[in-house]
PDB file of N, CA and C in Angstrom:
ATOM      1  N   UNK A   1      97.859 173.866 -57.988  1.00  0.00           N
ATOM      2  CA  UNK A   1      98.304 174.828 -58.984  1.00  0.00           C
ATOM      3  C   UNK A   1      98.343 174.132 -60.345  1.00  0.00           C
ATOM      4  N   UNK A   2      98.178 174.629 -61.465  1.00  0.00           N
ATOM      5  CA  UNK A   2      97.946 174.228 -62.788  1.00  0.00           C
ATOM      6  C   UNK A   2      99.461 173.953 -63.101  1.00  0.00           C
ATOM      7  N   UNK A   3      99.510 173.325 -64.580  1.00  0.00           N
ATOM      8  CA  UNK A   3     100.640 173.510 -64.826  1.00  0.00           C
ATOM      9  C   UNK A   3     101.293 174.857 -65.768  1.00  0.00           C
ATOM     10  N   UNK A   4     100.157 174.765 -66.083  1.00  0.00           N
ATOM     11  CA  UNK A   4     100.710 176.762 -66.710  1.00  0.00           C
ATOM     12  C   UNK A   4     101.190 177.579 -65.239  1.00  0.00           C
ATOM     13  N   UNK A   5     100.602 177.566 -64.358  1.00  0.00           N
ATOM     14  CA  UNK A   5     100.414 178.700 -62.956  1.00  0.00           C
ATOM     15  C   UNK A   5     102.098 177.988 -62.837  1.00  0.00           C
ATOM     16  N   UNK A   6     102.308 177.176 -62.574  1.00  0.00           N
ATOM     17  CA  UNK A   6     103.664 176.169 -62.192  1.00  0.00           C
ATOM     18  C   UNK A   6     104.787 176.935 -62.660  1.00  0.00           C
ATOM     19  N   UNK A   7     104.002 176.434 -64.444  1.00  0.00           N
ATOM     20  CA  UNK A   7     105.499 176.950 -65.397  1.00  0.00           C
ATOM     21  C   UNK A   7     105.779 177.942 -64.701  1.00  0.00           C
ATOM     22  N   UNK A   8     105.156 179.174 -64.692  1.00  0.00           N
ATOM     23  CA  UNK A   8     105.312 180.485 -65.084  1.00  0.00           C
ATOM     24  C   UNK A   8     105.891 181.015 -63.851  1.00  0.00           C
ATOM     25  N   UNK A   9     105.099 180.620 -62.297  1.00  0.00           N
ATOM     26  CA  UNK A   9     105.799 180.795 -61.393  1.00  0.00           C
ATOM     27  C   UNK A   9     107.082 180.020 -61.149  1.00  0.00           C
ATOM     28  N   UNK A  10     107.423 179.170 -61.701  1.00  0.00           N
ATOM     29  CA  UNK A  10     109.025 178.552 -61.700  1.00  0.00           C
ATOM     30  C   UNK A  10     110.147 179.350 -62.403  1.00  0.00           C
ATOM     31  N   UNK A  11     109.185 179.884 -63.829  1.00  0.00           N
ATOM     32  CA  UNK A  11     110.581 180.178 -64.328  1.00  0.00           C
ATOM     33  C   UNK A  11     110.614 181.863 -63.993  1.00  0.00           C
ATOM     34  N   UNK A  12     109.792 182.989 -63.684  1.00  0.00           N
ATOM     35  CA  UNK A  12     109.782 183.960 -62.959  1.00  0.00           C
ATOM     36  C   UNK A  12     110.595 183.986 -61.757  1.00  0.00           C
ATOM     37  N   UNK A  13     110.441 182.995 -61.224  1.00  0.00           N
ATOM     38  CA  UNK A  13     111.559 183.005 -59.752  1.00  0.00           C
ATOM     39  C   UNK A  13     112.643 182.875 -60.232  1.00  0.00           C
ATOM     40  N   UNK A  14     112.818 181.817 -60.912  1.00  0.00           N
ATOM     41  CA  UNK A  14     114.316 181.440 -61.183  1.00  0.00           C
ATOM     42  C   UNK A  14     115.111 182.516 -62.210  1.00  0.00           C
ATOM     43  N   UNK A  15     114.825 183.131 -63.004  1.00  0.00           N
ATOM     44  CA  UNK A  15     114.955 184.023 -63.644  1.00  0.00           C
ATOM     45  C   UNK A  15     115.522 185.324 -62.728  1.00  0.00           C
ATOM     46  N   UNK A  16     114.265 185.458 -61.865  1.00  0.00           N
ATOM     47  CA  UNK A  16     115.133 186.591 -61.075  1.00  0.00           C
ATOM     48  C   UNK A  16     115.834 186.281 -60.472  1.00  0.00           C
ATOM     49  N   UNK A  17     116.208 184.693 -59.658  1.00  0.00           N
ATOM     50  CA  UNK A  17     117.668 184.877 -59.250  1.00  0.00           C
ATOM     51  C   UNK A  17     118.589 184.383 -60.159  1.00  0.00           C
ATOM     52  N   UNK A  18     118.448 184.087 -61.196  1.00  0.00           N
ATOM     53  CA  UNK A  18     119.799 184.054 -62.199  1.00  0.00           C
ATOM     54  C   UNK A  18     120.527 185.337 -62.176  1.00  0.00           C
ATOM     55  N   UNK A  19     118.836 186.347 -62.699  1.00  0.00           N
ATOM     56  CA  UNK A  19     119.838 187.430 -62.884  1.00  0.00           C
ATOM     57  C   UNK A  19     120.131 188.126 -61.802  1.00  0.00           C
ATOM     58  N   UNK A  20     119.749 187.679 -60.625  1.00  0.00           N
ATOM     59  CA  UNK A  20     119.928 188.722 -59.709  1.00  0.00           C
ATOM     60  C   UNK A  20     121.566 188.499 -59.486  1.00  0.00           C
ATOM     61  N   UNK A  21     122.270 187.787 -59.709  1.00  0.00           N
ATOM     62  CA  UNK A  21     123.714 187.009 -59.806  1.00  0.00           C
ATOM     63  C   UNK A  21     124.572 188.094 -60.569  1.00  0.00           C
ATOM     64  N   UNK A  22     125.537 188.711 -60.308  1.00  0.00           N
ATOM     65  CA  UNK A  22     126.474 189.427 -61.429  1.00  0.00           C
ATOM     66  C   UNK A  22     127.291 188.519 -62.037  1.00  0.00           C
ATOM     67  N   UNK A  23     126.664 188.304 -63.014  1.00  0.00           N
ATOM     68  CA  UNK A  23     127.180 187.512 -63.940  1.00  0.00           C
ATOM     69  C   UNK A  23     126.818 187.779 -65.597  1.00  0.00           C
ATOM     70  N   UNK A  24     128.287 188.155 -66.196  1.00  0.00           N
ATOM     71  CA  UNK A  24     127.624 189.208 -66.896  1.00  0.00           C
ATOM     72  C   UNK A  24     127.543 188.200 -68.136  1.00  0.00           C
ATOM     73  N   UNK A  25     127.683 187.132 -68.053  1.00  0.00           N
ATOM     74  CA  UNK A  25     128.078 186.203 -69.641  1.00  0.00           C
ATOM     75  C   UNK A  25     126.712 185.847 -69.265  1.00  0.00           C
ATOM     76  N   UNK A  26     125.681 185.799 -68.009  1.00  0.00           N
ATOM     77  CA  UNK A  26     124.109 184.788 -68.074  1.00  0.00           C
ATOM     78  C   UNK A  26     123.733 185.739 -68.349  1.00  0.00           C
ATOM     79  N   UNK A  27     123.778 187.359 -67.937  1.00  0.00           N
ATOM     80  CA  UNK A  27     122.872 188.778 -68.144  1.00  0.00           C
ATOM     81  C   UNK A  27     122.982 188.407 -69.858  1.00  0.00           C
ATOM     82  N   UNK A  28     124.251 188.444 -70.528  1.00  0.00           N
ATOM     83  CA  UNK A  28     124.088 189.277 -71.932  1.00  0.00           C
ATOM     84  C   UNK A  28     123.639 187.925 -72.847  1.00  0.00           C
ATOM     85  N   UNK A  29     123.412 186.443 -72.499  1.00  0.00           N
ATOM     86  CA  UNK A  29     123.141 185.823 -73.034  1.00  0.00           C
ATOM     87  C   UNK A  29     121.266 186.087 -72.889  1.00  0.00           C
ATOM     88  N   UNK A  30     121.011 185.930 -71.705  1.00  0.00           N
ATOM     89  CA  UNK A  30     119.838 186.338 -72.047  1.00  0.00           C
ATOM     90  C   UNK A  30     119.351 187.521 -72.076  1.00  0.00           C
ATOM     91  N   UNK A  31     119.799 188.211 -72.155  1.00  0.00           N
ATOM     92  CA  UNK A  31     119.673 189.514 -73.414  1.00  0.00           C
ATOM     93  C   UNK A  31     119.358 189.305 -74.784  1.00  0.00           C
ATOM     94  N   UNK A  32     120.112 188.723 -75.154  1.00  0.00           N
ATOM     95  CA  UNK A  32     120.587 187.997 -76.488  1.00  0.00           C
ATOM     96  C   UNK A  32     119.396 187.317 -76.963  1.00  0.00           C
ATOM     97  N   UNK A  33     118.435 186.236 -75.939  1.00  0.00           N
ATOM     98  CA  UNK A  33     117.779 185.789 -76.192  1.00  0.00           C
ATOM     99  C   UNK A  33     116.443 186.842 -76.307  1.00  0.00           C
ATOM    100  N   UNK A  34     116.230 187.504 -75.628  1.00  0.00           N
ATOM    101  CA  UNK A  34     115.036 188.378 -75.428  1.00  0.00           C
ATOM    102  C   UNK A  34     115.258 189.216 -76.937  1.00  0.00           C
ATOM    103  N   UNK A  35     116.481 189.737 -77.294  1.00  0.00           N
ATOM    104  CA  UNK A  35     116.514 190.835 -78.693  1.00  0.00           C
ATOM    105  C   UNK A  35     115.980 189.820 -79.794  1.00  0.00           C
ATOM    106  N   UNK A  36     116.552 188.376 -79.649  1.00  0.00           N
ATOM    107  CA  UNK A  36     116.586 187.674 -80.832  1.00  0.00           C
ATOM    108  C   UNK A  36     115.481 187.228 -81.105  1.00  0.00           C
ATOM    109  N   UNK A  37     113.962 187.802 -80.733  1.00  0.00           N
ATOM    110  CA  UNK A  37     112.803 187.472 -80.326  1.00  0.00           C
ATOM    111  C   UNK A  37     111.829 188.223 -80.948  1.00  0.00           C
ATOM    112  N   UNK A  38     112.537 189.712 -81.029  1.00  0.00           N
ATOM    113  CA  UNK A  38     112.076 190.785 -80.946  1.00  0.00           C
ATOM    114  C   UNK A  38     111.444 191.153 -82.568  1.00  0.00           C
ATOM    115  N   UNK A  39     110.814 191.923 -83.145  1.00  0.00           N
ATOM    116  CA  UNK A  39     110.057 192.375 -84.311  1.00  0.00           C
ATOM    117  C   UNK A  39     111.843 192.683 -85.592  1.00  0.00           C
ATOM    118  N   UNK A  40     111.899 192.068 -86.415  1.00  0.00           N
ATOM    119  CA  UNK A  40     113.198 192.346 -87.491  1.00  0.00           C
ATOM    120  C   UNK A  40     112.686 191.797 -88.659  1.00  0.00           C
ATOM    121  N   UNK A  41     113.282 191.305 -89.571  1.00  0.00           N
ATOM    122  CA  UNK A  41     112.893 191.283 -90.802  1.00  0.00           C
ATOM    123  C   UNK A  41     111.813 190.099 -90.492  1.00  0.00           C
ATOM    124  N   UNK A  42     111.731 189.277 -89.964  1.00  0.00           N
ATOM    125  CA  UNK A  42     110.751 188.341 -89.366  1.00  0.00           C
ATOM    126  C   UNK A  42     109.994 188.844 -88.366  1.00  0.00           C
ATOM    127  N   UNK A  43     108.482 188.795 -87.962  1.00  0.00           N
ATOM    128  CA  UNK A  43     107.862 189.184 -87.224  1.00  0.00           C
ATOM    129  C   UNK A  43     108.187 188.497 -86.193  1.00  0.00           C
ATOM    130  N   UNK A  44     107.320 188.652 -84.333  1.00  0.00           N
ATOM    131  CA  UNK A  44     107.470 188.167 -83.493  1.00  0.00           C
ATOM    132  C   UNK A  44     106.878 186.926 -83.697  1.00  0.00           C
ATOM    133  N   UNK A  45     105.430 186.668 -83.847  1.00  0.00           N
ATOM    134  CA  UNK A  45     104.698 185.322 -84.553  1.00  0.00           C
ATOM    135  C   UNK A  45     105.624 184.391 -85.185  1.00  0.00           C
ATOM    136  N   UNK A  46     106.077 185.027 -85.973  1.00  0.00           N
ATOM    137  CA  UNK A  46     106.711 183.738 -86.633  1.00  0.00           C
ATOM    138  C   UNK A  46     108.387 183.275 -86.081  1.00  0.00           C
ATOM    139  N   UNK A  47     108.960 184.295 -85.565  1.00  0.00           N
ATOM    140  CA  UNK A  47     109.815 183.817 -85.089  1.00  0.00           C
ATOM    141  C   UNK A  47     109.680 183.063 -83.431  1.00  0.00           C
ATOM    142  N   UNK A  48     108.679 183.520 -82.985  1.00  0.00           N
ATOM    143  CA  UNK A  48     107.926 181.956 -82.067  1.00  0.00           C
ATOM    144  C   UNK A  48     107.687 181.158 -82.653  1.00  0.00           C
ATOM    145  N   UNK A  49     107.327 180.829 -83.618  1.00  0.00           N
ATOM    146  CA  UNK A  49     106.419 179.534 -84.489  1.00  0.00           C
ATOM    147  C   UNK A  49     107.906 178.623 -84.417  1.00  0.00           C
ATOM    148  N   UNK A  50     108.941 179.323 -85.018  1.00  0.00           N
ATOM    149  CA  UNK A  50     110.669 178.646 -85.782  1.00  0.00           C
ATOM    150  C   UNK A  50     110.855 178.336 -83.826  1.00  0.00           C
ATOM    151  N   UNK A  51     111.092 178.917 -83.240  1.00  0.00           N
ATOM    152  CA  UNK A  51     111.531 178.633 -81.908  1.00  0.00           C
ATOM    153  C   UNK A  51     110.962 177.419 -81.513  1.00  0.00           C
ATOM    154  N   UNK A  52     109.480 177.385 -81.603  1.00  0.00           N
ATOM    155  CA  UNK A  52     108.876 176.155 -80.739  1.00  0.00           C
ATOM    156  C   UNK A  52     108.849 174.871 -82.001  1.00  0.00           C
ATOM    157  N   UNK A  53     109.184 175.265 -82.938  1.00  0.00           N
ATOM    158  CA  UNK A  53     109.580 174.075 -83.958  1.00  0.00           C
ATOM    159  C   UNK A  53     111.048 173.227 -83.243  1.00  0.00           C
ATOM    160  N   UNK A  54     111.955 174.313 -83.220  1.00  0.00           N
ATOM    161  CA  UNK A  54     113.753 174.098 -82.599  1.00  0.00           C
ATOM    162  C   UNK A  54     113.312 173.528 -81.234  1.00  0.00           C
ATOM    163  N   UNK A  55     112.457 173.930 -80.515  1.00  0.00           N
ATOM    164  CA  UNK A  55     112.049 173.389 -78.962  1.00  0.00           C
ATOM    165  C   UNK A  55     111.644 171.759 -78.849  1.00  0.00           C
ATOM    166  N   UNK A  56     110.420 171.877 -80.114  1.00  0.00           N
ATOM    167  CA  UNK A  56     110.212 170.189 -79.983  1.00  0.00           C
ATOM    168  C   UNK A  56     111.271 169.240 -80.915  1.00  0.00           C
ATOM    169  N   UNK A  57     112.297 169.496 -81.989  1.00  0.00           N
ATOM    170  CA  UNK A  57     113.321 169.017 -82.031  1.00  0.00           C
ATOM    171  C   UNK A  57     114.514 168.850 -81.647  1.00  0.00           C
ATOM    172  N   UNK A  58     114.480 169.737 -80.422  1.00  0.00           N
ATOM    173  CA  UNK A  58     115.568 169.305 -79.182  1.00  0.00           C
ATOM    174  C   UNK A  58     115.497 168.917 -78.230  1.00  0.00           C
ATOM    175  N   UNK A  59     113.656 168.498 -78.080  1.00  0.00           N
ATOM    176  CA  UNK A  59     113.145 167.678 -77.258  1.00  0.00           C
ATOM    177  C   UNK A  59     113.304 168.435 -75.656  1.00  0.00           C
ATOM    178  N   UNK A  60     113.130 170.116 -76.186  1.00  0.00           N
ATOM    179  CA  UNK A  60     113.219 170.537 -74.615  1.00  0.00           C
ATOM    180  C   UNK A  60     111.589 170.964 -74.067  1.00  0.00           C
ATOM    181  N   UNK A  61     111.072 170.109 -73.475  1.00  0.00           N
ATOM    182  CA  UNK A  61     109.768 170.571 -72.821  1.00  0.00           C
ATOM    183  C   UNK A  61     109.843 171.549 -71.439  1.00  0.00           C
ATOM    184  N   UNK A  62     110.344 172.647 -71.005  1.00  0.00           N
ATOM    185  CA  UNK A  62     110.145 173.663 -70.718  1.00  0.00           C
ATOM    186  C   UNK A  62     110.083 174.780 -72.337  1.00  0.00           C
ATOM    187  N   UNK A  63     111.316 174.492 -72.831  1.00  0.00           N
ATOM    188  CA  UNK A  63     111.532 175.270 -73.995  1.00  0.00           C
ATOM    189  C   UNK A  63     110.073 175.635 -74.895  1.00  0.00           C
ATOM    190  N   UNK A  64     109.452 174.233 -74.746  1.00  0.00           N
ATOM    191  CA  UNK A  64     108.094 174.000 -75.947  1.00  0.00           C
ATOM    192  C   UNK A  64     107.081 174.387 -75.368  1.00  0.00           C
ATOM    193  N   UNK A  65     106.867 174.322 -73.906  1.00  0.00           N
ATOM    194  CA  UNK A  65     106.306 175.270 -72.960  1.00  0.00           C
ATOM    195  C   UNK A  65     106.190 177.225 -73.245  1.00  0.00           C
ATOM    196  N   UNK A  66     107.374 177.102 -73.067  1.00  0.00           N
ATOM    197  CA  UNK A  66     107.209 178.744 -73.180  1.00  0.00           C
ATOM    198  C   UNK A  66     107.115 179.014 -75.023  1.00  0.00           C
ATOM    199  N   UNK A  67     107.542 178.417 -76.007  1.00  0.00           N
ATOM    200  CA  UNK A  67     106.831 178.927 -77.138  1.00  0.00           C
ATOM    201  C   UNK A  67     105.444 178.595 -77.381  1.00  0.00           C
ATOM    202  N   UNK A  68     105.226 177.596 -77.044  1.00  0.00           N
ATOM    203  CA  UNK A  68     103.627 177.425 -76.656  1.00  0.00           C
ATOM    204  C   UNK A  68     103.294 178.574 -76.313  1.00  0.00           C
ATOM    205  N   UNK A  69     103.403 179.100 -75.120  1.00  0.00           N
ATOM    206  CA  UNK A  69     102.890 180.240 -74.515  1.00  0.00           C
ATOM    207  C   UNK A  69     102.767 181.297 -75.448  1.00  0.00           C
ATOM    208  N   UNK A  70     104.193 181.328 -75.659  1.00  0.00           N
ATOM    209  CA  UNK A  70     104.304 182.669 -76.681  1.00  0.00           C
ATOM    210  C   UNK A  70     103.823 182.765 -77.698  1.00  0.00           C
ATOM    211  N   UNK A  71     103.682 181.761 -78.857  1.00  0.00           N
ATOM    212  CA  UNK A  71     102.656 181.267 -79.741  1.00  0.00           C
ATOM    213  C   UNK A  71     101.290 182.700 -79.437  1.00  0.00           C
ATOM    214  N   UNK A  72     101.061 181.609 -78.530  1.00  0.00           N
ATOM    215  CA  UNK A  72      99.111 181.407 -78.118  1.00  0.00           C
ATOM    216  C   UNK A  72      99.544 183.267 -78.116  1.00  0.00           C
ATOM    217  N   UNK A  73      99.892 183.813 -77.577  1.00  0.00           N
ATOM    218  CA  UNK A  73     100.125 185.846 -77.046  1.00  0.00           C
ATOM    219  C   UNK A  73      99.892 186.205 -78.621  1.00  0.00           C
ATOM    220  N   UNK A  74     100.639 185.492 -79.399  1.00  0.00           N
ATOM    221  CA  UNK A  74     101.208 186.874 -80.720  1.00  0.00           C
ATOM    222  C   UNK A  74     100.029 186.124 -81.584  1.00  0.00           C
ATOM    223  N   UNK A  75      98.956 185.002 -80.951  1.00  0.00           N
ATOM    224  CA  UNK A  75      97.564 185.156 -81.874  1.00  0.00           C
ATOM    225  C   UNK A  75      98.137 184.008 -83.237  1.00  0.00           C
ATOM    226  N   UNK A  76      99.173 182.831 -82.916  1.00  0.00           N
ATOM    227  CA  UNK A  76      98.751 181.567 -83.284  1.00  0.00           C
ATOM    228  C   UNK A  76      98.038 180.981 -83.303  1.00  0.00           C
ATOM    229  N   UNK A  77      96.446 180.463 -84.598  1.00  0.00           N
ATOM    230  CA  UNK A  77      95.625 179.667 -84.519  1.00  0.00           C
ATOM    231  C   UNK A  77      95.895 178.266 -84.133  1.00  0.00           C
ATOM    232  N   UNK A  78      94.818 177.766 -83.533  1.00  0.00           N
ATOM    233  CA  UNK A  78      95.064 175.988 -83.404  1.00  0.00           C
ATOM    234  C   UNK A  78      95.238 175.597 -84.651  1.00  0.00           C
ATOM    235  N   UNK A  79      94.928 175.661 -85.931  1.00  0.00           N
ATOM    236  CA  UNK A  79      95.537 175.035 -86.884  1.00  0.00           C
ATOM    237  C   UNK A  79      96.863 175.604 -87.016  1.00  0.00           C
ATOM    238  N   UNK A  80      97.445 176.827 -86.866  1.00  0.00           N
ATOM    239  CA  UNK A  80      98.756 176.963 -87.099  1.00  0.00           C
ATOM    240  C   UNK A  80      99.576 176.546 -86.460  1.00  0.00           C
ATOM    241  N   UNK A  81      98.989 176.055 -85.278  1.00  0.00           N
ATOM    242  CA  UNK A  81      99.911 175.143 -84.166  1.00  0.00           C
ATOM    243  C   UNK A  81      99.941 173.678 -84.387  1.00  0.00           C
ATOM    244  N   UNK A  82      98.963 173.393 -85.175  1.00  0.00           N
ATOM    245  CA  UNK A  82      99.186 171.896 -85.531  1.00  0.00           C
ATOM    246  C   UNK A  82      99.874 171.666 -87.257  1.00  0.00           C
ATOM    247  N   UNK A  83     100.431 172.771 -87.725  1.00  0.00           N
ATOM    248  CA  UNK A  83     101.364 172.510 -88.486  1.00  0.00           C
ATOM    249  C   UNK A  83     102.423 173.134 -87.773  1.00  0.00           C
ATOM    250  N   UNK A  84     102.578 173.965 -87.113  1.00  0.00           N
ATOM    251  CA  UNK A  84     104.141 173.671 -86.302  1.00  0.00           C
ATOM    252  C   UNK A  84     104.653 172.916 -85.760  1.00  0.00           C
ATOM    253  N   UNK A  85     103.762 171.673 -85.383  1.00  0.00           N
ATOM    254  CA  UNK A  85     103.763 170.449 -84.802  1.00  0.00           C
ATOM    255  C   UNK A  85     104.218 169.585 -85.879  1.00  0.00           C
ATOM    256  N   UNK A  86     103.918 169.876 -87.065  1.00  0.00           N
ATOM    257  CA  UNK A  86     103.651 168.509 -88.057  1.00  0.00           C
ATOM    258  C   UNK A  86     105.079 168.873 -88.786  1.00  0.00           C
ATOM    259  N   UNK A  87     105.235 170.131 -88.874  1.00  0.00           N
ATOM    260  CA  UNK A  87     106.896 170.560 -88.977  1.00  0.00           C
ATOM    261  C   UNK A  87     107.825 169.801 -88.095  1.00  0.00           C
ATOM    262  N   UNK A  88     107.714 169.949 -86.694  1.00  0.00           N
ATOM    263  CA  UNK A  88     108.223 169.211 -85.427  1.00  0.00           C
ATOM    264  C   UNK A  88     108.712 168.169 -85.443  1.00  0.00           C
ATOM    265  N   UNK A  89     107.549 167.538 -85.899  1.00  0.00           N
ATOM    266  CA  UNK A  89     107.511 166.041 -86.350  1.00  0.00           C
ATOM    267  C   UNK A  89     107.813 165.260 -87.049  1.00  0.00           C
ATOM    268  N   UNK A  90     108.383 165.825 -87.971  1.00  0.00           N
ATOM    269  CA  UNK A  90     108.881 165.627 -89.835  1.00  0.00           C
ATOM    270  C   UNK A  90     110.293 165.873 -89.166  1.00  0.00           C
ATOM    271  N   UNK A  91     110.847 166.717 -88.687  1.00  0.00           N
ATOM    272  CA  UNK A  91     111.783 167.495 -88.744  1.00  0.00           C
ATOM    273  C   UNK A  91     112.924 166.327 -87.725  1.00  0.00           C
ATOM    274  N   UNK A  92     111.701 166.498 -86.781  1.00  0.00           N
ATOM    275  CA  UNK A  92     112.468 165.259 -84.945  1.00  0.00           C
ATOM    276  C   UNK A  92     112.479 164.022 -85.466  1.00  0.00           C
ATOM    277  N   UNK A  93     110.999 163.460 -86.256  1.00  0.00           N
ATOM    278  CA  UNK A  93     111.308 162.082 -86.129  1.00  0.00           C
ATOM    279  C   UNK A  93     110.081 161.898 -84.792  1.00  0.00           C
ATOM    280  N   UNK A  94     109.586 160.417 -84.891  1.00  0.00           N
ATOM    281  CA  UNK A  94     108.678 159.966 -83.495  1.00  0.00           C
ATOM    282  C   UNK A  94     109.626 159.860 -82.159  1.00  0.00           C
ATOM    283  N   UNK A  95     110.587 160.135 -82.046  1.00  0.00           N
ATOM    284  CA  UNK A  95     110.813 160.918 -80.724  1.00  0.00           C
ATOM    285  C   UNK A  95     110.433 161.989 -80.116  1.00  0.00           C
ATOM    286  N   UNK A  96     110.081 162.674 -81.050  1.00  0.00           N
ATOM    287  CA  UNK A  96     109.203 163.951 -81.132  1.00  0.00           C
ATOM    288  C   UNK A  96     107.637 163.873 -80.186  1.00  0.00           C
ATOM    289  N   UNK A  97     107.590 162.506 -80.745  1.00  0.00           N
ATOM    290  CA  UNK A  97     105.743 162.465 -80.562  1.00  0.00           C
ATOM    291  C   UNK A  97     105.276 162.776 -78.493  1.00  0.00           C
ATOM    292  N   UNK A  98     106.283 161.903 -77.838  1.00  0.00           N
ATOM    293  CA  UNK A  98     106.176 162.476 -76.020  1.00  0.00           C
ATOM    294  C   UNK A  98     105.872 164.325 -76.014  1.00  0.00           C
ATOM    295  N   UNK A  99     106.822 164.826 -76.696  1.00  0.00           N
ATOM    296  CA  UNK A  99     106.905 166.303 -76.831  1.00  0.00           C
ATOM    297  C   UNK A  99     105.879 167.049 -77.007  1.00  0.00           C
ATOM    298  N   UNK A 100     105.232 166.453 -78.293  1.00  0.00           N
ATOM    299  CA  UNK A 100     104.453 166.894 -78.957  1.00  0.00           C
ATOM    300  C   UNK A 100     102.838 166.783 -78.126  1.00  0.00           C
ATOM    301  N   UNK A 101     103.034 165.763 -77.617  1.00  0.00           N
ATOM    302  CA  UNK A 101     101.702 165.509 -76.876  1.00  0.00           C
ATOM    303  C   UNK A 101     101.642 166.442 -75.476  1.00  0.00           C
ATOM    304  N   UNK A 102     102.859 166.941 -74.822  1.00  0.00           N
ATOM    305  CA  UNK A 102     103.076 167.559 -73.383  1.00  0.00           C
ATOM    306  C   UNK A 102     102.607 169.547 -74.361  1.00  0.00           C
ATOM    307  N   UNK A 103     103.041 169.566 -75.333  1.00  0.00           N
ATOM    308  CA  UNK A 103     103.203 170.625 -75.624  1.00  0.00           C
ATOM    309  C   UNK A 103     100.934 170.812 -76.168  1.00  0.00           C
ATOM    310  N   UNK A 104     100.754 170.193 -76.783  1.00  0.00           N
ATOM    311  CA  UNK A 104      99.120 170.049 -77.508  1.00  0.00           C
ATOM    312  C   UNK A 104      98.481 169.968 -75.856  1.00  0.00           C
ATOM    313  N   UNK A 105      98.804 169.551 -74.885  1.00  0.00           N
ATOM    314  CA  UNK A 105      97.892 169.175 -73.216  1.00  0.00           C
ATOM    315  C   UNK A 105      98.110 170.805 -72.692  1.00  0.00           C
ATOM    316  N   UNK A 106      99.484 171.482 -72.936  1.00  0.00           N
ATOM    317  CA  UNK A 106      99.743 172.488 -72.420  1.00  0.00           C
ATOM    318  C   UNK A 106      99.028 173.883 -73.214  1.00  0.00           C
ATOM    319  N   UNK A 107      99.121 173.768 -74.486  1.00  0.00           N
ATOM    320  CA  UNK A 107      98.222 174.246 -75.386  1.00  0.00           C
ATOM    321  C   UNK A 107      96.538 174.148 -74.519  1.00  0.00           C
ATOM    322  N   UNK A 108      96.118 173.092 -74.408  1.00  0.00           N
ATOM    323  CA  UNK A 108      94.779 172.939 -74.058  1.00  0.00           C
ATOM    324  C   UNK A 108      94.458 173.805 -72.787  1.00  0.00           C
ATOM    325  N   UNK A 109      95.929 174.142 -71.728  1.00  0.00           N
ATOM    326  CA  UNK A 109      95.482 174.420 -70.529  1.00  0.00           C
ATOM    327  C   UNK A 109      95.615 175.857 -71.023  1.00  0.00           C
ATOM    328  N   UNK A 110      96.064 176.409 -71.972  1.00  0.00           N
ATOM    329  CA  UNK A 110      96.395 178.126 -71.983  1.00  0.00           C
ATOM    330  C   UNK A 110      95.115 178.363 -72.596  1.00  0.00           C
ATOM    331  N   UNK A 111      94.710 177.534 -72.938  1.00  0.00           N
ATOM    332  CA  UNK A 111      92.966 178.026 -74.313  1.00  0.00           C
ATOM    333  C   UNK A 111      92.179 177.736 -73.026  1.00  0.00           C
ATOM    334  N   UNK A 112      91.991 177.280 -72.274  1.00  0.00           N
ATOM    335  CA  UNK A 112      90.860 177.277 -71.500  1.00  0.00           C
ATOM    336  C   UNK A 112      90.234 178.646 -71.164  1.00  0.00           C
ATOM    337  N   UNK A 113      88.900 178.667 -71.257  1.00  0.00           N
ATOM    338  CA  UNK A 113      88.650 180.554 -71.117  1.00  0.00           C
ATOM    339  C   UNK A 113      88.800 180.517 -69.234  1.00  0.00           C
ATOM    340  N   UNK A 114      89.055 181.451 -69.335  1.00  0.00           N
ATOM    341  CA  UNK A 114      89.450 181.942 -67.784  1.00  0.00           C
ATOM    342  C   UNK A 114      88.390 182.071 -67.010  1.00  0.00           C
TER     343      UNK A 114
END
């Protein structure tokens, strides 16, 4: 299995049993996350772009994973991804750079034509 096929089937499972849990503080948080995503005075594009910037300066690689993903959907060019990177990077510091390289390999596997 790829590592995109991986991601996606990992966090799909796990997702549904989070929420399958009554638990209403994990339901409305990620709620929260899904609205805060959504089309507002900032488009969806760009408020992926700010997300996977916050992802590789908190050094979370699932996190930089799925804006990656999301990126690549709302029609982020490869150059616009390599200044969200260079933002990243400025922003993290070369701690950044492990991140940055898992996130540009993962990039490579979502562009592959199908």
């Amino acid at each position: 299995m790829s590592r995109v096929e991986d991601f996606t089937t990992f966090r799909k499972r796990m997702n549904e049993r989070i929420l399958g849990h009554d638990n209403q503080v994990v339901r409305r948080f990620f709620a929260l996350d899904t609205q805060t995503y959504q089309n507002g005075a900032l488009d969806v594009k760009t408020k992926e772009m700010l997300g996977l910037v916050a992802s590789l300066v908190l050094r979370c690689d699932d996190c930089v994973s799925y804006h990656v993903a999301q990126c690549k959907e709302a029609g982020v060019s490869e150059d616009e991804f390599f200044e969200i990177f260079s933002v990243g990077l400025v922003v993290g510091g070369s701690i950044v750079i492990p991140h940055l390289r898992r996130a540009v390999d993962f990039l490579d596997e979502i562009s592959k034509p199908a």
